[in-house]
N, C-alpha and C. Protein backbone atom coordinates (compact mmCIF):
# COMPACT_ATOMS: atom_id res chain seq x y z
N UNK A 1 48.47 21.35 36.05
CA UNK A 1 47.26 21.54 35.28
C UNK A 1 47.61 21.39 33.80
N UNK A 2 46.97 20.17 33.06
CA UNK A 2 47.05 20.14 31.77
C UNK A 2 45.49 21.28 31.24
N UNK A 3 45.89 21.04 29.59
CA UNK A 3 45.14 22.14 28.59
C UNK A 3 44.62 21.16 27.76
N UNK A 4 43.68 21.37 26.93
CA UNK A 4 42.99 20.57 25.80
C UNK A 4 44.45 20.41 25.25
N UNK A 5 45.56 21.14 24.94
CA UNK A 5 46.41 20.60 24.03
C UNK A 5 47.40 19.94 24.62
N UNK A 6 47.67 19.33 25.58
CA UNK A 6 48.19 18.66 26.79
C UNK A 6 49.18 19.17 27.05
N UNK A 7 49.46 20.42 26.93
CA UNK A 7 50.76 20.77 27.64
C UNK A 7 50.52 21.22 29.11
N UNK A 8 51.41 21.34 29.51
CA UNK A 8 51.20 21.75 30.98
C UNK A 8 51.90 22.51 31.48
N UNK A 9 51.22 23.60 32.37
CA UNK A 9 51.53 24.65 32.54
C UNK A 9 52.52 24.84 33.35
N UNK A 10 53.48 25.59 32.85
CA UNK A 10 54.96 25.92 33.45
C UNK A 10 54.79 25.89 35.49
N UNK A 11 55.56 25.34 36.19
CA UNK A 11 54.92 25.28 37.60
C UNK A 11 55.95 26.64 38.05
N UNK A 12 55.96 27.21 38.60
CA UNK A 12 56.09 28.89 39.29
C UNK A 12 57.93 28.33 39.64
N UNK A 13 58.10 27.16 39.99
CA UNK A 13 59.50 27.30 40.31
C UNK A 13 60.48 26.87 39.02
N UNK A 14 59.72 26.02 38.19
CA UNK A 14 60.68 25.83 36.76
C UNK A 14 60.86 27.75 36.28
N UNK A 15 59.47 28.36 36.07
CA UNK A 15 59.85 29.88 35.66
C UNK A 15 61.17 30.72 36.74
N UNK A 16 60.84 30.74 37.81
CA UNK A 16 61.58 31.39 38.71
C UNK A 16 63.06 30.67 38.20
N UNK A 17 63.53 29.51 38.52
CA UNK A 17 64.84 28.82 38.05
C UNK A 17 65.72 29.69 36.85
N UNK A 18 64.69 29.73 35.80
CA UNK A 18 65.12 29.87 34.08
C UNK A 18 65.26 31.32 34.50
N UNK A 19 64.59 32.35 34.96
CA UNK A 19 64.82 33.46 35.31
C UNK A 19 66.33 33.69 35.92
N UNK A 20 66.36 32.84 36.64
CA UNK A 20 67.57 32.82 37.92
C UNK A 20 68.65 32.38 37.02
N UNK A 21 68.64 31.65 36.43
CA UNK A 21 69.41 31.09 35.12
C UNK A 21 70.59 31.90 34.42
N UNK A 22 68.94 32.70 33.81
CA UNK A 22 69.37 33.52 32.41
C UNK A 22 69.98 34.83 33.61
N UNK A 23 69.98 35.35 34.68
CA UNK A 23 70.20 36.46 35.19
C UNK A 23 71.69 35.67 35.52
N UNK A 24 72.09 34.61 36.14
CA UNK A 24 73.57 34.11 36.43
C UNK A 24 74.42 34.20 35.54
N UNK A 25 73.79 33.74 34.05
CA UNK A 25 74.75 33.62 33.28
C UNK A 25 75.10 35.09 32.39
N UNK A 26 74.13 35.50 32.62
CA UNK A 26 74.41 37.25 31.91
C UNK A 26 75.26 37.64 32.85
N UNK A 27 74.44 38.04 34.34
CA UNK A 27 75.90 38.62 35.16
C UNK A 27 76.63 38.05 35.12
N UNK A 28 77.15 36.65 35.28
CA UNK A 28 78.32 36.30 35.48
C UNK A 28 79.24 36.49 34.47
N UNK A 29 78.49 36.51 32.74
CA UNK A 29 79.37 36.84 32.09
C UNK A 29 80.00 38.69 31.47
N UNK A 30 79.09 39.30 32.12
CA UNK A 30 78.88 40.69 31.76
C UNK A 30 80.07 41.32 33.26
N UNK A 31 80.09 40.65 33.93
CA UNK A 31 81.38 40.70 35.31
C UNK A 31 82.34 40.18 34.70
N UNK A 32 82.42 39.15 34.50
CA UNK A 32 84.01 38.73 33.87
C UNK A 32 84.24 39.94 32.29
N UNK A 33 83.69 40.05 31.66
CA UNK A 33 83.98 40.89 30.82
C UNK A 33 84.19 41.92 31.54
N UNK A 34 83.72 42.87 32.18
CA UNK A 34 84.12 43.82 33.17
C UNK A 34 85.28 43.50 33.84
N UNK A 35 85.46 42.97 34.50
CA UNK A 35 87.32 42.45 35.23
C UNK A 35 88.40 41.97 34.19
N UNK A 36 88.18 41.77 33.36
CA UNK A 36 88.73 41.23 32.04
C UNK A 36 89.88 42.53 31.73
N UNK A 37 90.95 41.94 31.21
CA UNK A 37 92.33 42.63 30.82
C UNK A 37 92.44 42.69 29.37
N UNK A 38 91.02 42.95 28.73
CA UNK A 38 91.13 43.23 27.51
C UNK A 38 90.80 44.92 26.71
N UNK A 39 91.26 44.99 25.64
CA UNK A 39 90.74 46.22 25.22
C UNK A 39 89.32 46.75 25.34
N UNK A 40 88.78 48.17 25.35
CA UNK A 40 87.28 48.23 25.30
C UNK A 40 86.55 47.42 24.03
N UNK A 41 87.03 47.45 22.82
CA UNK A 41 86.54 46.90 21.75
C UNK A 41 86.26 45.80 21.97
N UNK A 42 86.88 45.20 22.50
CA UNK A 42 87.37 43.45 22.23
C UNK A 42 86.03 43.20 23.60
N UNK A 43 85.90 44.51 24.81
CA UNK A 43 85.02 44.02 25.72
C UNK A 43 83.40 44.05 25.02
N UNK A 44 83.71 45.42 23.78
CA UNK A 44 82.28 45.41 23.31
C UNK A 44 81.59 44.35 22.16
N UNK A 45 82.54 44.10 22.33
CA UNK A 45 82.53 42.71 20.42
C UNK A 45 81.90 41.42 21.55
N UNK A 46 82.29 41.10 22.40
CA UNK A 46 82.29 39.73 23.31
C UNK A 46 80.41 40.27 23.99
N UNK A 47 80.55 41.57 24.21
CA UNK A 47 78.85 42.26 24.97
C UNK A 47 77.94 41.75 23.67
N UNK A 48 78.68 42.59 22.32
CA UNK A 48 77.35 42.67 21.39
C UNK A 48 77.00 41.30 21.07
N UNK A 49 77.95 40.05 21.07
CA UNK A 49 77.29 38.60 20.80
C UNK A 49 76.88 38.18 21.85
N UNK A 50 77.21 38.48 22.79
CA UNK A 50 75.98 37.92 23.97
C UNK A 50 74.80 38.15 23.60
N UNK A 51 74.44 39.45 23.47
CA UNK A 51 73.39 40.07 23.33
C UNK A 51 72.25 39.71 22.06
N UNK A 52 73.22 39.69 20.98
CA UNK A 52 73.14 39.21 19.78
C UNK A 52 72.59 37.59 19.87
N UNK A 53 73.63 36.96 20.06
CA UNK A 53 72.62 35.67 20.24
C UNK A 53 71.92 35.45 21.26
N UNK A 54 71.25 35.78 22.34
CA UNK A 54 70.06 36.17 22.62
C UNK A 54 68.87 36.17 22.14
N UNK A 55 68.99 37.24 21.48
CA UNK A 55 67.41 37.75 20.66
C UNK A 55 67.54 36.17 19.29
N UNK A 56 69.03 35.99 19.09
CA UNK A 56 68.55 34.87 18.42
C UNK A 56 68.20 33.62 18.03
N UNK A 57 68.37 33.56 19.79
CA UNK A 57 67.98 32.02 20.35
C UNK A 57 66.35 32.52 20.36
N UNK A 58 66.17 33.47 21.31
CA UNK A 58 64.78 33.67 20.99
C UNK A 58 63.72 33.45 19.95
N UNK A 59 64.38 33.93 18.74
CA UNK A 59 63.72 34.35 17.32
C UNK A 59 63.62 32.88 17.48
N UNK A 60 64.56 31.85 17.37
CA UNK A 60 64.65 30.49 16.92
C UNK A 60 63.51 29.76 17.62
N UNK A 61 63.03 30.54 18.63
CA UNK A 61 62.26 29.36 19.45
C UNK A 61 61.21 29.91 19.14
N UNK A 62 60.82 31.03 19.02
CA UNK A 62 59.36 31.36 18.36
C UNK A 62 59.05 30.99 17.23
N UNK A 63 60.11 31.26 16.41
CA UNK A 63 59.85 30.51 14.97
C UNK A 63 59.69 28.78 14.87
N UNK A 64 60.05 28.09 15.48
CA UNK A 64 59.89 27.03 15.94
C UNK A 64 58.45 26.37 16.32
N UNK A 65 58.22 27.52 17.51
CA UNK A 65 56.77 27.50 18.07
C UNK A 65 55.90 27.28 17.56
N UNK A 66 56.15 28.66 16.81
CA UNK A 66 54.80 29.06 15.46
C UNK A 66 54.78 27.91 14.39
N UNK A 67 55.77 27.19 14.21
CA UNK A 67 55.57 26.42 13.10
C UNK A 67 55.06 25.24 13.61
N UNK A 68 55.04 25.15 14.81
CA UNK A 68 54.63 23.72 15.89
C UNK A 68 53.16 23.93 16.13
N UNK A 69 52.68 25.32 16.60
CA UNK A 69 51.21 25.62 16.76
C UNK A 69 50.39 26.20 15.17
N UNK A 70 51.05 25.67 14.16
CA UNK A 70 50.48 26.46 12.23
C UNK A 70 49.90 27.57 12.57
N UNK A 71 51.45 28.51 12.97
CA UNK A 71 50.90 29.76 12.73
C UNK A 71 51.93 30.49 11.79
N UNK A 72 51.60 30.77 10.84
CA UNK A 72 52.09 31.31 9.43
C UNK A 72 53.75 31.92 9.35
N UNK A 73 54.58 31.77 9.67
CA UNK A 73 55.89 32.52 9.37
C UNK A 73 56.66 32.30 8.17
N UNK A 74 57.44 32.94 7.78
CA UNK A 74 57.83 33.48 6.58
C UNK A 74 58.99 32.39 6.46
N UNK A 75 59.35 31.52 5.97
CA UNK A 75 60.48 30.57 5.48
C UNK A 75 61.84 31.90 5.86
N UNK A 76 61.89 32.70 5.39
CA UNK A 76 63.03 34.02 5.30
C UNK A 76 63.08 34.44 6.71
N UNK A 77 62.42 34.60 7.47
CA UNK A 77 62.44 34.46 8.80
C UNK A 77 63.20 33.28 9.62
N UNK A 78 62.59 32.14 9.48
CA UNK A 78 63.03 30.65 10.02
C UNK A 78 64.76 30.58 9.80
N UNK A 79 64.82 30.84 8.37
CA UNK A 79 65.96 30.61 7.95
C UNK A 79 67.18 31.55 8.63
N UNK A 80 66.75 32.55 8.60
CA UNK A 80 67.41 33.99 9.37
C UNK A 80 67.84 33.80 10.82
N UNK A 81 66.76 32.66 11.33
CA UNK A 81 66.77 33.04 12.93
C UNK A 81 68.13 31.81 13.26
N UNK A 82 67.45 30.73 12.56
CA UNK A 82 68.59 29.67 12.64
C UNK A 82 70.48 30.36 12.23
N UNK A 83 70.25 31.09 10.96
CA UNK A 83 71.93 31.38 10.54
C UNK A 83 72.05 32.24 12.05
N UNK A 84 71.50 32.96 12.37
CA UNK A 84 71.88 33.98 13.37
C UNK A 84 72.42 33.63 14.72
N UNK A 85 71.49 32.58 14.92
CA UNK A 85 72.17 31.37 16.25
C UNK A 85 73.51 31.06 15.53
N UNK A 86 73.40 30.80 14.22
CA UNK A 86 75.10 29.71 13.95
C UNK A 86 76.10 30.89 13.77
N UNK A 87 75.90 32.23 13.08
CA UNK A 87 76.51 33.19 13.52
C UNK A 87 77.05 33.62 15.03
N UNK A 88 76.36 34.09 15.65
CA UNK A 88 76.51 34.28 16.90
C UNK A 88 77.01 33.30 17.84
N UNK A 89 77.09 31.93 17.25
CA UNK A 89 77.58 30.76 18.21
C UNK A 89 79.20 30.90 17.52
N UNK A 90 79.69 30.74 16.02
CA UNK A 90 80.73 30.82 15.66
C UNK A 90 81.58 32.32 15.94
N UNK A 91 81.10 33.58 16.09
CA UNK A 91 81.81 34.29 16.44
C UNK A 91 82.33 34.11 17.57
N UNK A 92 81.58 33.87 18.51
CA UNK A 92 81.37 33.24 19.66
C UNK A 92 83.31 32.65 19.86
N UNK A 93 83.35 31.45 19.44
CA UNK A 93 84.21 30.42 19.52
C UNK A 93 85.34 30.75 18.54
N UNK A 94 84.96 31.46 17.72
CA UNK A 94 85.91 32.35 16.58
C UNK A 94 87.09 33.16 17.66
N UNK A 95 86.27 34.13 18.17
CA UNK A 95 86.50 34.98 18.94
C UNK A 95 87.53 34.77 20.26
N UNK A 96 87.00 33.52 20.95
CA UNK A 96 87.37 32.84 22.39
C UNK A 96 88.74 31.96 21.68
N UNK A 97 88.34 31.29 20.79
CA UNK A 97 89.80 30.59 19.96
C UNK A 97 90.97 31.50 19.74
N UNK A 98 90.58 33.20 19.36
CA UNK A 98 92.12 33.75 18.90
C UNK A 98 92.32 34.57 20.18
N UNK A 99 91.48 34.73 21.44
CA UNK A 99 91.42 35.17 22.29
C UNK A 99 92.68 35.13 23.20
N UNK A 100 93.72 36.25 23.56
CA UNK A 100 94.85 35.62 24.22
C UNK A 100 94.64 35.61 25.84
N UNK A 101 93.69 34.34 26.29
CA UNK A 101 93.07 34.22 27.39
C UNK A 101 93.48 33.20 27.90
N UNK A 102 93.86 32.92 28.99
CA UNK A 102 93.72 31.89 29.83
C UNK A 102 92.05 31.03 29.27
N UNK A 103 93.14 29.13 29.38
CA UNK A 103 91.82 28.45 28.74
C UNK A 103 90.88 28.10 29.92
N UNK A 104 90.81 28.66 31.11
CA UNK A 104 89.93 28.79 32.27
C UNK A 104 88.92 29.88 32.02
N UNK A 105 89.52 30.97 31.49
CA UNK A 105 88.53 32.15 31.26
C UNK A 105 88.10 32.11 30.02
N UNK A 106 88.60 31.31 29.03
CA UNK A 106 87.54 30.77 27.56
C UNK A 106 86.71 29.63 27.82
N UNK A 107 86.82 28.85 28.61
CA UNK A 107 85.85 27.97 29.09
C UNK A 107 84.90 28.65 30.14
N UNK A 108 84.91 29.87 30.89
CA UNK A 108 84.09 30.49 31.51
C UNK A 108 83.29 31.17 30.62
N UNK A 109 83.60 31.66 29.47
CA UNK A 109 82.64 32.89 28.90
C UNK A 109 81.75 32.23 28.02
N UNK A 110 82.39 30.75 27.72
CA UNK A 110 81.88 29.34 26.65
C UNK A 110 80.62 29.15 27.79
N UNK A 111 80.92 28.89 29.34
CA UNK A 111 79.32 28.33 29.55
C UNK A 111 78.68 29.19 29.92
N UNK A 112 78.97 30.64 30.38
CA UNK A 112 77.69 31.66 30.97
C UNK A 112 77.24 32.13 29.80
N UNK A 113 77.66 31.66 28.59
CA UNK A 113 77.36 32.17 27.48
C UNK A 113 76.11 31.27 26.96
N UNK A 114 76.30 29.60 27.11
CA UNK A 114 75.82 28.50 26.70
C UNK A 114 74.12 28.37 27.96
N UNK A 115 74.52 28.80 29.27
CA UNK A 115 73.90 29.20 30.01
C UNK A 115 72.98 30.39 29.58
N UNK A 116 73.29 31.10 29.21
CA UNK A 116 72.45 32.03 29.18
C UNK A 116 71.66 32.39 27.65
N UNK A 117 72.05 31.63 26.98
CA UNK A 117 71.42 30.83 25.67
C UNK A 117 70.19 30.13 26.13
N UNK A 118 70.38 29.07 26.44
CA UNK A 118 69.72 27.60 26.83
C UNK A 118 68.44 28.68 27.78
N UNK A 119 68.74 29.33 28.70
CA UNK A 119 68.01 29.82 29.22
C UNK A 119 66.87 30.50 29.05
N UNK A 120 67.12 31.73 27.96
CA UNK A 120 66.60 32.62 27.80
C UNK A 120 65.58 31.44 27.00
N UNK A 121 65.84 30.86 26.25
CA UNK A 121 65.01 29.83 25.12
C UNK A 121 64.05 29.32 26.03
N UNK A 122 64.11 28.72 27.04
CA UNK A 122 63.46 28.43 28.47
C UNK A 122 62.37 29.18 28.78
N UNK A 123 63.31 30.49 28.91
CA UNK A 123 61.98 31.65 29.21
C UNK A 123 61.11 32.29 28.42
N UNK A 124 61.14 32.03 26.87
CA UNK A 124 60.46 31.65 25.94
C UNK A 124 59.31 30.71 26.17
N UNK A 125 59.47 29.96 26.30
CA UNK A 125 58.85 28.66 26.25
C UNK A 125 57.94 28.40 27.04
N UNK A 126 58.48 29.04 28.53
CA UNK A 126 57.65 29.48 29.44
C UNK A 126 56.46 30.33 29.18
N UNK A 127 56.48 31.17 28.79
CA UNK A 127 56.14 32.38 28.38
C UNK A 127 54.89 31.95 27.39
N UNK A 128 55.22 31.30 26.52
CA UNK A 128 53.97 30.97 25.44
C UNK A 128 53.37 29.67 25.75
N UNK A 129 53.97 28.98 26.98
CA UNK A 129 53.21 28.02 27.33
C UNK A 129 52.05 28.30 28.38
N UNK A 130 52.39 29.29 29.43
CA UNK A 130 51.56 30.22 29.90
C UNK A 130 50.13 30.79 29.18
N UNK A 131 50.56 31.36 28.29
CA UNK A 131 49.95 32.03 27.37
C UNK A 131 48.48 31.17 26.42
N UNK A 132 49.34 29.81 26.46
CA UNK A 132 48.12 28.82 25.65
C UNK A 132 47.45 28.35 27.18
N UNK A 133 48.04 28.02 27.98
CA UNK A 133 47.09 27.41 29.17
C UNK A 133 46.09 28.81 29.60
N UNK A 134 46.45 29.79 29.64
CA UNK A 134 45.51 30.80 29.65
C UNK A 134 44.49 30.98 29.07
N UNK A 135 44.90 30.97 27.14
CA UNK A 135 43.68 31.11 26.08
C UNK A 135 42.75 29.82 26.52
N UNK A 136 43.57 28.59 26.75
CA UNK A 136 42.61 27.25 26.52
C UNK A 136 41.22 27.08 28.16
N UNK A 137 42.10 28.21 29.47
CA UNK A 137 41.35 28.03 30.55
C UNK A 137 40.41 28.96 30.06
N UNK A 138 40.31 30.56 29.32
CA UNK A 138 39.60 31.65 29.13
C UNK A 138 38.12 30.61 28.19
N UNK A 139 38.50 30.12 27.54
CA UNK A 139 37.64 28.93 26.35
C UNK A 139 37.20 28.47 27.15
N UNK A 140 37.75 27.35 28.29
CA UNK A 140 37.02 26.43 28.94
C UNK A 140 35.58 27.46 29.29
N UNK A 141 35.94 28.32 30.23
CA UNK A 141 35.40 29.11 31.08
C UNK A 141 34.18 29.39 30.05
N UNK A 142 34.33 30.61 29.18
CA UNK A 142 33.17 30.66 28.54
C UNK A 142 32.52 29.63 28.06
N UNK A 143 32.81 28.50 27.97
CA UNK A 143 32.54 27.23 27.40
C UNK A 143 30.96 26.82 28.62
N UNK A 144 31.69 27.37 29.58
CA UNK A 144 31.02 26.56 30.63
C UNK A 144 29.94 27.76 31.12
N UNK A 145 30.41 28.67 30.79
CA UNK A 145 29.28 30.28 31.36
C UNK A 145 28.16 29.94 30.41
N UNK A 146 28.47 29.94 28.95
CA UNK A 146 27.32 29.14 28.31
C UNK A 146 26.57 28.35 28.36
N UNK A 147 27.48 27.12 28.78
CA UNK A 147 26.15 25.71 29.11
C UNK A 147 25.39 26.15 30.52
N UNK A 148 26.10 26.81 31.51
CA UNK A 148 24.93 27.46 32.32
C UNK A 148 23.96 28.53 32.01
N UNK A 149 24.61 28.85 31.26
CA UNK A 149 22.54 30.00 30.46
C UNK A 149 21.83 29.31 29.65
N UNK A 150 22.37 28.05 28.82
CA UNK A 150 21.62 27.63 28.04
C UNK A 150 20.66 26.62 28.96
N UNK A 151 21.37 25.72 30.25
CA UNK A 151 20.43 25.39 31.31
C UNK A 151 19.44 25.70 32.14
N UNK A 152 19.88 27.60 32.28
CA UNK A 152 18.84 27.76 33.08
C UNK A 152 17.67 28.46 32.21
């Protein structure tokens, strides 16, 4: 089902997927950090940028959004959400580079990490694409409850 603005509405198994996605690559990487032969710190520094870039892949894609559908955001915002992805991607690789890890288990935490990035942005996207096919069917609808009272 397309919308007056032709997008089309997320189909129930692309959402379910990105869900399934973003839940693989969190557990899978929130388990290997758990089995991991590293200090607690070093397990909580590797948790808080997961987590961390997360919310700021998110921010990035709303801010994005909003500037795609002219809805007003703050330049200081935009700018924020983007450093925060490049933050959180360079600690990221900062981190995994001085990491004294097997390069099997820095290339594991590199994609459930990259995975679960890509994802969550997904389920974003989902989410507000939903959201406009909704407003634009709620419009149709009254659109059309009207031309039937004004007919009869």
């Amino acid at each position: 089902m397309t919308t007056n603005n032709n997008i089309p509405a997320p189909t129930l198994a692309f959402k379910l997927s990105s869900i399934i996605a973003l839940l693989a690559g969190t557990v899978a990487y929130c388990i290997g950090l758990y089995n991991a032969e590293m200090a607690l710190n070093e397990k909580g520094y590797y948790f808080a940028i997961l987590f961390y870039g997360l919310f700021a892949a998110v921010s990035v894609q709303k801010s994005v959004r909003d500037k795609q559908d002219n809805i007003e955001i703050s330049q200081v915002y935009y700018l924020i959400s983007w450093i925060s992805v490049a933050i959180a991607l360079s600690l990221l690789i900062i981190g995994l580079y001085n990491a004294d890890l097997l390069l099997s288990e820095k290339g594991f935490y590199g994609m459930a990490y990259t995975l679960s990035l890509f994802s969550s942005i997904t389920i974003q996207k989902n989410i507000r694409d939903s959201q406009l096919v909704q407003k634009d069917l709620s419009e149709l609808n009254s659109t059309d409850n009207e031309a039937t009272t004004l007919e009869s």
